[in-house]
PDB file of N, CA and C in Angstrom:
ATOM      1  N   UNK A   1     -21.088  42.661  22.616  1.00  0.00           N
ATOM      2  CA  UNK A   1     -22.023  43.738  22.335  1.00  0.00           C
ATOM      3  C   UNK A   1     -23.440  43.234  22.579  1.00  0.00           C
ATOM      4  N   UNK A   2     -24.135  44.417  23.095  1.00  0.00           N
ATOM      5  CA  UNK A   2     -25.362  43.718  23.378  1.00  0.00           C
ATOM      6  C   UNK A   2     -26.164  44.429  22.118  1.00  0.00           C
ATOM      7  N   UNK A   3     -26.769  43.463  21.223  1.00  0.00           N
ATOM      8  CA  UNK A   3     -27.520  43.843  19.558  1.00  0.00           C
ATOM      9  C   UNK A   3     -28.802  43.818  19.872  1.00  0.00           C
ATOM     10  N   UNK A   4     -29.656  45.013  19.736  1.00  0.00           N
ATOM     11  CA  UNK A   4     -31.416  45.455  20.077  1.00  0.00           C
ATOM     12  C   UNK A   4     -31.261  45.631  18.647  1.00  0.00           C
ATOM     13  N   UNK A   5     -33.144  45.207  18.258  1.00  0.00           N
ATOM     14  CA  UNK A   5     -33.486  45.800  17.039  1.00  0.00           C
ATOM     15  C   UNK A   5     -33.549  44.672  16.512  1.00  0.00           C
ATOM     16  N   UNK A   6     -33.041  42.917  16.633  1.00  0.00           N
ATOM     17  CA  UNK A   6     -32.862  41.941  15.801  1.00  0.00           C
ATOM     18  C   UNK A   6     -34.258  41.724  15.369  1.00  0.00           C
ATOM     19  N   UNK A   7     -35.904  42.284  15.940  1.00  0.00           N
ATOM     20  CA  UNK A   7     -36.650  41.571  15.189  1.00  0.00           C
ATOM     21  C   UNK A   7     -37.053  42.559  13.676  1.00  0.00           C
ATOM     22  N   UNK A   8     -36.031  43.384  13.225  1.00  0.00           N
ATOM     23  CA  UNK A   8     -36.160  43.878  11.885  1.00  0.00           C
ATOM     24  C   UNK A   8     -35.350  43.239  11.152  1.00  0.00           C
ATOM     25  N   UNK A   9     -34.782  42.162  11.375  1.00  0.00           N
ATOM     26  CA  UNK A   9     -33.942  41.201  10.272  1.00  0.00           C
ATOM     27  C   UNK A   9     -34.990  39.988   9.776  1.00  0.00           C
ATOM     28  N   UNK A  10     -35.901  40.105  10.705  1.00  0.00           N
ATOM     29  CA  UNK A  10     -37.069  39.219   9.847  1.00  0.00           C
ATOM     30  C   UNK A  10     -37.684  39.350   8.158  1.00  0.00           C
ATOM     31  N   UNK A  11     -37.368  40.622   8.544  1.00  0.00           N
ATOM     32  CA  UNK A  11     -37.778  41.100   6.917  1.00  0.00           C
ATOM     33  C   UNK A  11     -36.795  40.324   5.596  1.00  0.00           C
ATOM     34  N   UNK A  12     -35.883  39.706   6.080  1.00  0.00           N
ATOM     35  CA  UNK A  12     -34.848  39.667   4.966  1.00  0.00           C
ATOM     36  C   UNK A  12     -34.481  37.890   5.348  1.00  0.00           C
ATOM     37  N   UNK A  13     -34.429  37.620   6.649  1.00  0.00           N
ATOM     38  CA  UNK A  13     -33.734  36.522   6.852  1.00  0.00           C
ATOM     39  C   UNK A  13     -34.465  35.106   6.230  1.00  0.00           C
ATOM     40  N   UNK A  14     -35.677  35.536   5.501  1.00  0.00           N
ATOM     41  CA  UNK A  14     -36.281  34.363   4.710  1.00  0.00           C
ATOM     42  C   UNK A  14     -35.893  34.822   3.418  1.00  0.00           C
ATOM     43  N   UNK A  15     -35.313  35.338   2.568  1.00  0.00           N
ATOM     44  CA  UNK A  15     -35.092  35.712   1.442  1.00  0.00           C
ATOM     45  C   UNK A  15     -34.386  34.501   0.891  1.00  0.00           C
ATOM     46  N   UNK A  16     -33.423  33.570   1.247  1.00  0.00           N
ATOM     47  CA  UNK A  16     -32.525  32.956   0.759  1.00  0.00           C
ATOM     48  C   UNK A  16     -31.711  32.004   1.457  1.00  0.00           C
ATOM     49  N   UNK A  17     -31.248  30.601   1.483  1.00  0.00           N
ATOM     50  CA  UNK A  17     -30.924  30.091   2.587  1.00  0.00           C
ATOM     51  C   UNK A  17     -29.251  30.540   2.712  1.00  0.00           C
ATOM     52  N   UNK A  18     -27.749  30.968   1.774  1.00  0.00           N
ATOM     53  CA  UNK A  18     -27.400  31.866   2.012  1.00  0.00           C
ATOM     54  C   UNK A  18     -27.482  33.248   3.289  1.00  0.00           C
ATOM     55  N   UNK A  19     -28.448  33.820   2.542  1.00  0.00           N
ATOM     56  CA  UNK A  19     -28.767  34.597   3.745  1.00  0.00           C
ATOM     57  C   UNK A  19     -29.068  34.710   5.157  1.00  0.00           C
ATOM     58  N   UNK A  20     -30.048  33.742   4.970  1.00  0.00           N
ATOM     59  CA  UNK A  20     -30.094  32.889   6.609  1.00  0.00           C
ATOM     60  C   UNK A  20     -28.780  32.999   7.260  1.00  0.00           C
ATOM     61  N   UNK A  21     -28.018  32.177   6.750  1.00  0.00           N
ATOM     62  CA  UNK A  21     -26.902  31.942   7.118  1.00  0.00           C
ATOM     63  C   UNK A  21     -25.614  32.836   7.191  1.00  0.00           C
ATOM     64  N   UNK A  22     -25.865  33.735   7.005  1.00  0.00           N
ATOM     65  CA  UNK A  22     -25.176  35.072   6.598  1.00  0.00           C
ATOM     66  C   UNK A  22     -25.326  36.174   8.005  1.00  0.00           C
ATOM     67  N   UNK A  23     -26.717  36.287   7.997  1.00  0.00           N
ATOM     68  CA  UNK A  23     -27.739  36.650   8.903  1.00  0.00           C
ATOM     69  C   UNK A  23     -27.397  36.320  10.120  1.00  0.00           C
ATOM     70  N   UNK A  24     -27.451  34.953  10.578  1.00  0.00           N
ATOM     71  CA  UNK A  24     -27.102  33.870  11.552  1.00  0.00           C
ATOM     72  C   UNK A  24     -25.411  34.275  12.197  1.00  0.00           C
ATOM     73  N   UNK A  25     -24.610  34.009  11.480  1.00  0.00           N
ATOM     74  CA  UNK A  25     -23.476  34.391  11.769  1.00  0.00           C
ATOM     75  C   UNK A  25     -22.713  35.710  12.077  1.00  0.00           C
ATOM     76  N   UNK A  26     -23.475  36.604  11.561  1.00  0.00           N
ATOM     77  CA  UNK A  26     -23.594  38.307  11.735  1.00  0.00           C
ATOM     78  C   UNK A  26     -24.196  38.950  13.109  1.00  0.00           C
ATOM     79  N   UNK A  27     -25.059  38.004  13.715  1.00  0.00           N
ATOM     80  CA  UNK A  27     -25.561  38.231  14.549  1.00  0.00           C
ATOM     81  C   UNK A  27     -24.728  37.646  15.994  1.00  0.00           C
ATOM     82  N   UNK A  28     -24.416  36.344  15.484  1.00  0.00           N
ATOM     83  CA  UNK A  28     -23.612  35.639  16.770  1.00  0.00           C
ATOM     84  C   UNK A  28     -22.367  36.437  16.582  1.00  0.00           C
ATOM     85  N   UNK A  29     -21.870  36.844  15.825  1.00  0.00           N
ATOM     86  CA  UNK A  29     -20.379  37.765  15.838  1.00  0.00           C
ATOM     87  C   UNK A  29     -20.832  39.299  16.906  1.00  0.00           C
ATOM     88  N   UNK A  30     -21.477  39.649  16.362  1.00  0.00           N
ATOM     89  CA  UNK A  30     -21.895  40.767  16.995  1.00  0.00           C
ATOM     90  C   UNK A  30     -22.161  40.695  18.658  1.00  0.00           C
ATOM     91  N   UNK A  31     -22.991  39.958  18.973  1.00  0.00           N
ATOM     92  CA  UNK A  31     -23.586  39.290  20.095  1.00  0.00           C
ATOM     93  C   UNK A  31     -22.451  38.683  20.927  1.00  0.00           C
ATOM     94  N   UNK A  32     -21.393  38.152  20.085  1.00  0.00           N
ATOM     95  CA  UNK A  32     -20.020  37.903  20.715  1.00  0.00           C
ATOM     96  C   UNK A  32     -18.660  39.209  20.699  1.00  0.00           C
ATOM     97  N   UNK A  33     -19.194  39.916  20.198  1.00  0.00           N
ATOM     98  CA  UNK A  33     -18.071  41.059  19.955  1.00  0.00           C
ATOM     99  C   UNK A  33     -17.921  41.728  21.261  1.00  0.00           C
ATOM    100  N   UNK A  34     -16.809  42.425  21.208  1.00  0.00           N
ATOM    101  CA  UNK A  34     -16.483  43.265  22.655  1.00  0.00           C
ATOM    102  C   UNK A  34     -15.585  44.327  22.063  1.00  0.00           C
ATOM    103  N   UNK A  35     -15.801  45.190  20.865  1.00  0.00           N
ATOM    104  CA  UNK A  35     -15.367  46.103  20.581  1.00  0.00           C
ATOM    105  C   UNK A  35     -15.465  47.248  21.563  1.00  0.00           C
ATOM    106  N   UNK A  36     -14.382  48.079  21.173  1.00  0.00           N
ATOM    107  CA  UNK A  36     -14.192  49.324  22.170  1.00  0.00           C
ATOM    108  C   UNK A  36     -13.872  50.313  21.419  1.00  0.00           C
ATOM    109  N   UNK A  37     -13.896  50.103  19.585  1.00  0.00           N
ATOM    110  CA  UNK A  37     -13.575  51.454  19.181  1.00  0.00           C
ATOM    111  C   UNK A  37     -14.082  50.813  17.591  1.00  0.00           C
ATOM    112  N   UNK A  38     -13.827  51.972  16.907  1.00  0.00           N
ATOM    113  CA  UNK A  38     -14.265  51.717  15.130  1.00  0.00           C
ATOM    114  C   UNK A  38     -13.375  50.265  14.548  1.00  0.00           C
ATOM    115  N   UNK A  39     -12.329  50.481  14.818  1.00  0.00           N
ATOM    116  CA  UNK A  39     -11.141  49.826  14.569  1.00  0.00           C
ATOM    117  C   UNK A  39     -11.223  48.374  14.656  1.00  0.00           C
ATOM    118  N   UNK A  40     -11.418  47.920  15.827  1.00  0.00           N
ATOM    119  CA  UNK A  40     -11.951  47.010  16.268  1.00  0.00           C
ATOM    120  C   UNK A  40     -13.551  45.765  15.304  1.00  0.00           C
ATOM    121  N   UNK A  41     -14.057  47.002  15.282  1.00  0.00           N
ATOM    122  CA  UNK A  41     -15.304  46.677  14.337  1.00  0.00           C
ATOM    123  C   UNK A  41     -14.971  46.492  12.853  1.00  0.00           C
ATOM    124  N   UNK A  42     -14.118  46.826  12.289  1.00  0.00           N
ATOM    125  CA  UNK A  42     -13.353  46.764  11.221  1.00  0.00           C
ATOM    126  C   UNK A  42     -12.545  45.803  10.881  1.00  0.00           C
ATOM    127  N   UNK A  43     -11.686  45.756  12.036  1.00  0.00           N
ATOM    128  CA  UNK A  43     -10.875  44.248  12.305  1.00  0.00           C
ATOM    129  C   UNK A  43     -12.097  42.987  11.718  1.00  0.00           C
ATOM    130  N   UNK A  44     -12.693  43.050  12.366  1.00  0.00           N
ATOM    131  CA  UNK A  44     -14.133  41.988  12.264  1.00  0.00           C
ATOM    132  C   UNK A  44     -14.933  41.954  11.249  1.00  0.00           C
ATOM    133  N   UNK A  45     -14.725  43.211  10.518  1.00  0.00           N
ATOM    134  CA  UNK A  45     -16.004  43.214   9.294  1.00  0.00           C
ATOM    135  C   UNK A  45     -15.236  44.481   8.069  1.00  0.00           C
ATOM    136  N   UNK A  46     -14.178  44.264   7.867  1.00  0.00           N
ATOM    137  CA  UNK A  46     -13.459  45.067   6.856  1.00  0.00           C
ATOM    138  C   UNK A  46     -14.492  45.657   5.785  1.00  0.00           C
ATOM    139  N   UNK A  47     -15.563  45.272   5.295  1.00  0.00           N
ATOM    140  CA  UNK A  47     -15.877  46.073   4.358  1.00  0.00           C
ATOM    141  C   UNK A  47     -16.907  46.705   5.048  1.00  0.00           C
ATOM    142  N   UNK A  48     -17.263  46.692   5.698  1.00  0.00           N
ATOM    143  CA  UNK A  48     -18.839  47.174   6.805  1.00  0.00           C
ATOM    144  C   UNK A  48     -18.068  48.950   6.023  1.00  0.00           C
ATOM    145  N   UNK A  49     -19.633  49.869   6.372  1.00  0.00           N
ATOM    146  CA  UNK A  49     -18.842  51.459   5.692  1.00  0.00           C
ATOM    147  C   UNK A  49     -19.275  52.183   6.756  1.00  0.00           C
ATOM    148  N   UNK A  50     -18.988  53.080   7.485  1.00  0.00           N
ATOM    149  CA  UNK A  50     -18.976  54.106   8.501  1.00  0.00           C
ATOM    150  C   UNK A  50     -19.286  55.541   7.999  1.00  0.00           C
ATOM    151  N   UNK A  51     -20.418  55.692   8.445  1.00  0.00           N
ATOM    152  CA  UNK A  51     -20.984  57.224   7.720  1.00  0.00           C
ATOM    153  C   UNK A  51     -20.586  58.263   8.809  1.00  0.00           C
ATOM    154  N   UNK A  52     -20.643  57.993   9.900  1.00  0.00           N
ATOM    155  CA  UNK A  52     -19.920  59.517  11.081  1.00  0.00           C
ATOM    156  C   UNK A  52     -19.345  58.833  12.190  1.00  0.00           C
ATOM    157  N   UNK A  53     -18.936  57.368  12.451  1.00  0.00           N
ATOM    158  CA  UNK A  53     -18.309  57.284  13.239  1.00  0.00           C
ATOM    159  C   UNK A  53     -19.857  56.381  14.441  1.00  0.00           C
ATOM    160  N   UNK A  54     -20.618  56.489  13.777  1.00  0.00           N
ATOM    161  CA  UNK A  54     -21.684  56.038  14.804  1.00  0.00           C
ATOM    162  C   UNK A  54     -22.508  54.681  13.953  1.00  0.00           C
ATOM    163  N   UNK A  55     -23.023  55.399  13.082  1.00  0.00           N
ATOM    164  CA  UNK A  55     -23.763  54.660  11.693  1.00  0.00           C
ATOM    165  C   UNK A  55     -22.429  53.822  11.086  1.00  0.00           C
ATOM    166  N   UNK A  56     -23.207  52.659  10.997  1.00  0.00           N
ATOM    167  CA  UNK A  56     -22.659  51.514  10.196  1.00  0.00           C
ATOM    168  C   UNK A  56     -23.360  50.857   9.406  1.00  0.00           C
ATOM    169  N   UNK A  57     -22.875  50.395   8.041  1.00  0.00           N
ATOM    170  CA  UNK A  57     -23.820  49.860   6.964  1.00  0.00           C
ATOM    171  C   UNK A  57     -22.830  48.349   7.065  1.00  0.00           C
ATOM    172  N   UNK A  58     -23.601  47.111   6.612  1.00  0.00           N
ATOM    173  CA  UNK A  58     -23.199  46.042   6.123  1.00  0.00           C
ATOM    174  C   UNK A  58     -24.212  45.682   5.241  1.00  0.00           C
ATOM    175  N   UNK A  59     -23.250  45.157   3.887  1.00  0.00           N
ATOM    176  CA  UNK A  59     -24.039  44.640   2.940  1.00  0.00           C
ATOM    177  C   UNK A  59     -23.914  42.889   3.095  1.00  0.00           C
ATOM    178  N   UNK A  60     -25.170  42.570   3.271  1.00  0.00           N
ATOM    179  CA  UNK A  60     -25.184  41.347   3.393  1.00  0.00           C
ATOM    180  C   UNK A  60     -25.126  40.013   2.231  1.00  0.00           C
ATOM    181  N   UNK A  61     -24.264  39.005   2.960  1.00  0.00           N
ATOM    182  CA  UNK A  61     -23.764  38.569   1.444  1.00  0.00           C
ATOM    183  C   UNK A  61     -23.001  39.008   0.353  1.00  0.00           C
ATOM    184  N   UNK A  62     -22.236  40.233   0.662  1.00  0.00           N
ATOM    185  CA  UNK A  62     -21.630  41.655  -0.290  1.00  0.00           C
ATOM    186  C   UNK A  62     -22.803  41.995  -1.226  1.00  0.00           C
ATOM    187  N   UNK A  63     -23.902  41.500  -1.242  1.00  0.00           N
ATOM    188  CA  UNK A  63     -24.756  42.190  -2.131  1.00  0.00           C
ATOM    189  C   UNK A  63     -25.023  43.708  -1.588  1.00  0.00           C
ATOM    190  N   UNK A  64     -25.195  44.603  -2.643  1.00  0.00           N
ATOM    191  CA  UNK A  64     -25.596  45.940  -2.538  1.00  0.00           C
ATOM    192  C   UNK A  64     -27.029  46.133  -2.204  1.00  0.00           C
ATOM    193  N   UNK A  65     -27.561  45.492  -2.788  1.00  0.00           N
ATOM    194  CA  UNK A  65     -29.210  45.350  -2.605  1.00  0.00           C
ATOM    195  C   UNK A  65     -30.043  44.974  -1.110  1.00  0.00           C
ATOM    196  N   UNK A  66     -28.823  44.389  -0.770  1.00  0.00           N
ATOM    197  CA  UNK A  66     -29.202  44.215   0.854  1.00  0.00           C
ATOM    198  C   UNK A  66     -28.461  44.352   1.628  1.00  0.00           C
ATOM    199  N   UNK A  67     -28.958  45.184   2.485  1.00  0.00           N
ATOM    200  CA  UNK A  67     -27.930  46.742   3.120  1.00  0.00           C
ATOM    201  C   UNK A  67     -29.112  46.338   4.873  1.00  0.00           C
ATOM    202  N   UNK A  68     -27.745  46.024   6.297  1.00  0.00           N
ATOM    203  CA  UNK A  68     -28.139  46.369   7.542  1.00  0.00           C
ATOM    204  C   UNK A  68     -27.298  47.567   7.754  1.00  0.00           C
ATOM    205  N   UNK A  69     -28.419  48.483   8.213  1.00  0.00           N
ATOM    206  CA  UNK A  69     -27.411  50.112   9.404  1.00  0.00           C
ATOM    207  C   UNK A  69     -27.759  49.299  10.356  1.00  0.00           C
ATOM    208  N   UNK A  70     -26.738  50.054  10.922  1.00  0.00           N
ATOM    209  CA  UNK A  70     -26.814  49.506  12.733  1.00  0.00           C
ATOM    210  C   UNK A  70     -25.916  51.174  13.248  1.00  0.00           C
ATOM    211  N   UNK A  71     -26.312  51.312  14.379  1.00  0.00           N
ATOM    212  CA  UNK A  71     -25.910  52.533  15.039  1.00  0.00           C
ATOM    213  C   UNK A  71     -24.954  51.682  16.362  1.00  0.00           C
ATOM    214  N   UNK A  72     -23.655  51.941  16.419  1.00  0.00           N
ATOM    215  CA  UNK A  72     -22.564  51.295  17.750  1.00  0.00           C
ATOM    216  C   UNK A  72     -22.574  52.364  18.616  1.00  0.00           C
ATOM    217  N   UNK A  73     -22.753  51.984  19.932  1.00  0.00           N
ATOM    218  CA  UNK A  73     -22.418  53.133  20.757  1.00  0.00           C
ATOM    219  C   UNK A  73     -20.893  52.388  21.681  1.00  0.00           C
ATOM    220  N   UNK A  74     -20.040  52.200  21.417  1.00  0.00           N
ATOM    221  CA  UNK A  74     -19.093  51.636  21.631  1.00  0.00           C
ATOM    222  C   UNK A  74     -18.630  51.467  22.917  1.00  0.00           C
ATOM    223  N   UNK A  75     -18.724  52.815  23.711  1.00  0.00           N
ATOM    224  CA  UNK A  75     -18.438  53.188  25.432  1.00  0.00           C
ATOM    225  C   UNK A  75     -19.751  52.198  26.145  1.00  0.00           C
ATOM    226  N   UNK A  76     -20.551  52.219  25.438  1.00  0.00           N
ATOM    227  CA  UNK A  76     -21.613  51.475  26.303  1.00  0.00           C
ATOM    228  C   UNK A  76     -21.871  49.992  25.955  1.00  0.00           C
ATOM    229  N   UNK A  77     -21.243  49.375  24.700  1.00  0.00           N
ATOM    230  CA  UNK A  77     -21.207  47.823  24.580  1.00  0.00           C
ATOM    231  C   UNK A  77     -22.651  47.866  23.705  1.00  0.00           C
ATOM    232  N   UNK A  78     -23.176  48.640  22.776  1.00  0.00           N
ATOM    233  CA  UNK A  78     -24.525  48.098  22.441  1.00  0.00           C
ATOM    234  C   UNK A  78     -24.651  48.472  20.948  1.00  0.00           C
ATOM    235  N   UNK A  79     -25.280  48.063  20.240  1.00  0.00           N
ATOM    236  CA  UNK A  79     -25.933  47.846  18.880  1.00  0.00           C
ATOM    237  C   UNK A  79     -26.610  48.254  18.609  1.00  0.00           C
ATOM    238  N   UNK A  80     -27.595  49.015  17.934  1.00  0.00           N
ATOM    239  CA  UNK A  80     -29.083  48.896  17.376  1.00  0.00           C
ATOM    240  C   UNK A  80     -29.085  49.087  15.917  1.00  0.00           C
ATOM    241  N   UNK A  81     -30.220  47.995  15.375  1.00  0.00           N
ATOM    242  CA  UNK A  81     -30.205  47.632  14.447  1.00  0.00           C
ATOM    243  C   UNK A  81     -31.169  48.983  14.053  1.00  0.00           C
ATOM    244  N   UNK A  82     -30.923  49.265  13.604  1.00  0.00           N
ATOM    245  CA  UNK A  82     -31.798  50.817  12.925  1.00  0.00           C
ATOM    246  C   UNK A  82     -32.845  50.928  11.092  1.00  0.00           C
ATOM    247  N   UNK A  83     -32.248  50.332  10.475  1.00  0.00           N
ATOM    248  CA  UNK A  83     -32.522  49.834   9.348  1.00  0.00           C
ATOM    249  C   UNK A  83     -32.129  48.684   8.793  1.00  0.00           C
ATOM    250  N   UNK A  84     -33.291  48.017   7.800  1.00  0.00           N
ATOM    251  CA  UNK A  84     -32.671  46.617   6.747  1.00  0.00           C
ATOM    252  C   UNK A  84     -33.354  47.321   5.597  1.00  0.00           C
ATOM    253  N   UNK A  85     -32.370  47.482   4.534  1.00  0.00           N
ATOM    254  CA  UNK A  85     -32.534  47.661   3.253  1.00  0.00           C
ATOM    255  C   UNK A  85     -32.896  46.661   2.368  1.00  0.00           C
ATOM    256  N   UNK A  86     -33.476  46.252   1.837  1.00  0.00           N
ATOM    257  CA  UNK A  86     -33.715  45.243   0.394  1.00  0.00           C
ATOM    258  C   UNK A  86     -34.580  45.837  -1.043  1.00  0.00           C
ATOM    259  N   UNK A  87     -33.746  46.350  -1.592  1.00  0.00           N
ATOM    260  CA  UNK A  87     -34.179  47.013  -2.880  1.00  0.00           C
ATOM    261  C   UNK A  87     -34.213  46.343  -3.851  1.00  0.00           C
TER     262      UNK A  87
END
């Protein structure tokens, strides 16, 4: 998958060295992924939550408090990071 949008993880990726690392590995998965359907993306990230099939939330670290959307367009191989939550 090709992942646009990574320079809004700046906001969060100094929070914690955890996170960093959380962050780090979320990104090379992605960046290495070659999904072709929801399913697929699921396989890879079982708790990630799917709001219509497009929108995807991951809570990072399983914390609730820190929440990436990302929008998959799956037919086309691409990512965008759309929001980082930290409440």
């Amino acid at each position: 998958m090709r992942l646009l949008g990574k320079p809004r993880l700046k906001a969060i990726d100094s929070t914690d060295k955890d996170v960093c690392v959380w962050i780090s590995a979320w990104v090379t998965e992605l960046c290495n992924a070659n999904w072709r359907d929801e399913e697929s993306l699921f396989d890879a990230f079982p708790k990630a939550v799917s709001s219509d099939g497009v929108l995807y939330t991951f809570s990072v670290c399983g914390k609730d408090s820190l929440l990436i959307k990302i929008a998959v367009h799956f037919d086309r191989g691409i990512a965008v990071i759309n929001e980082v939550v930290y409440k």
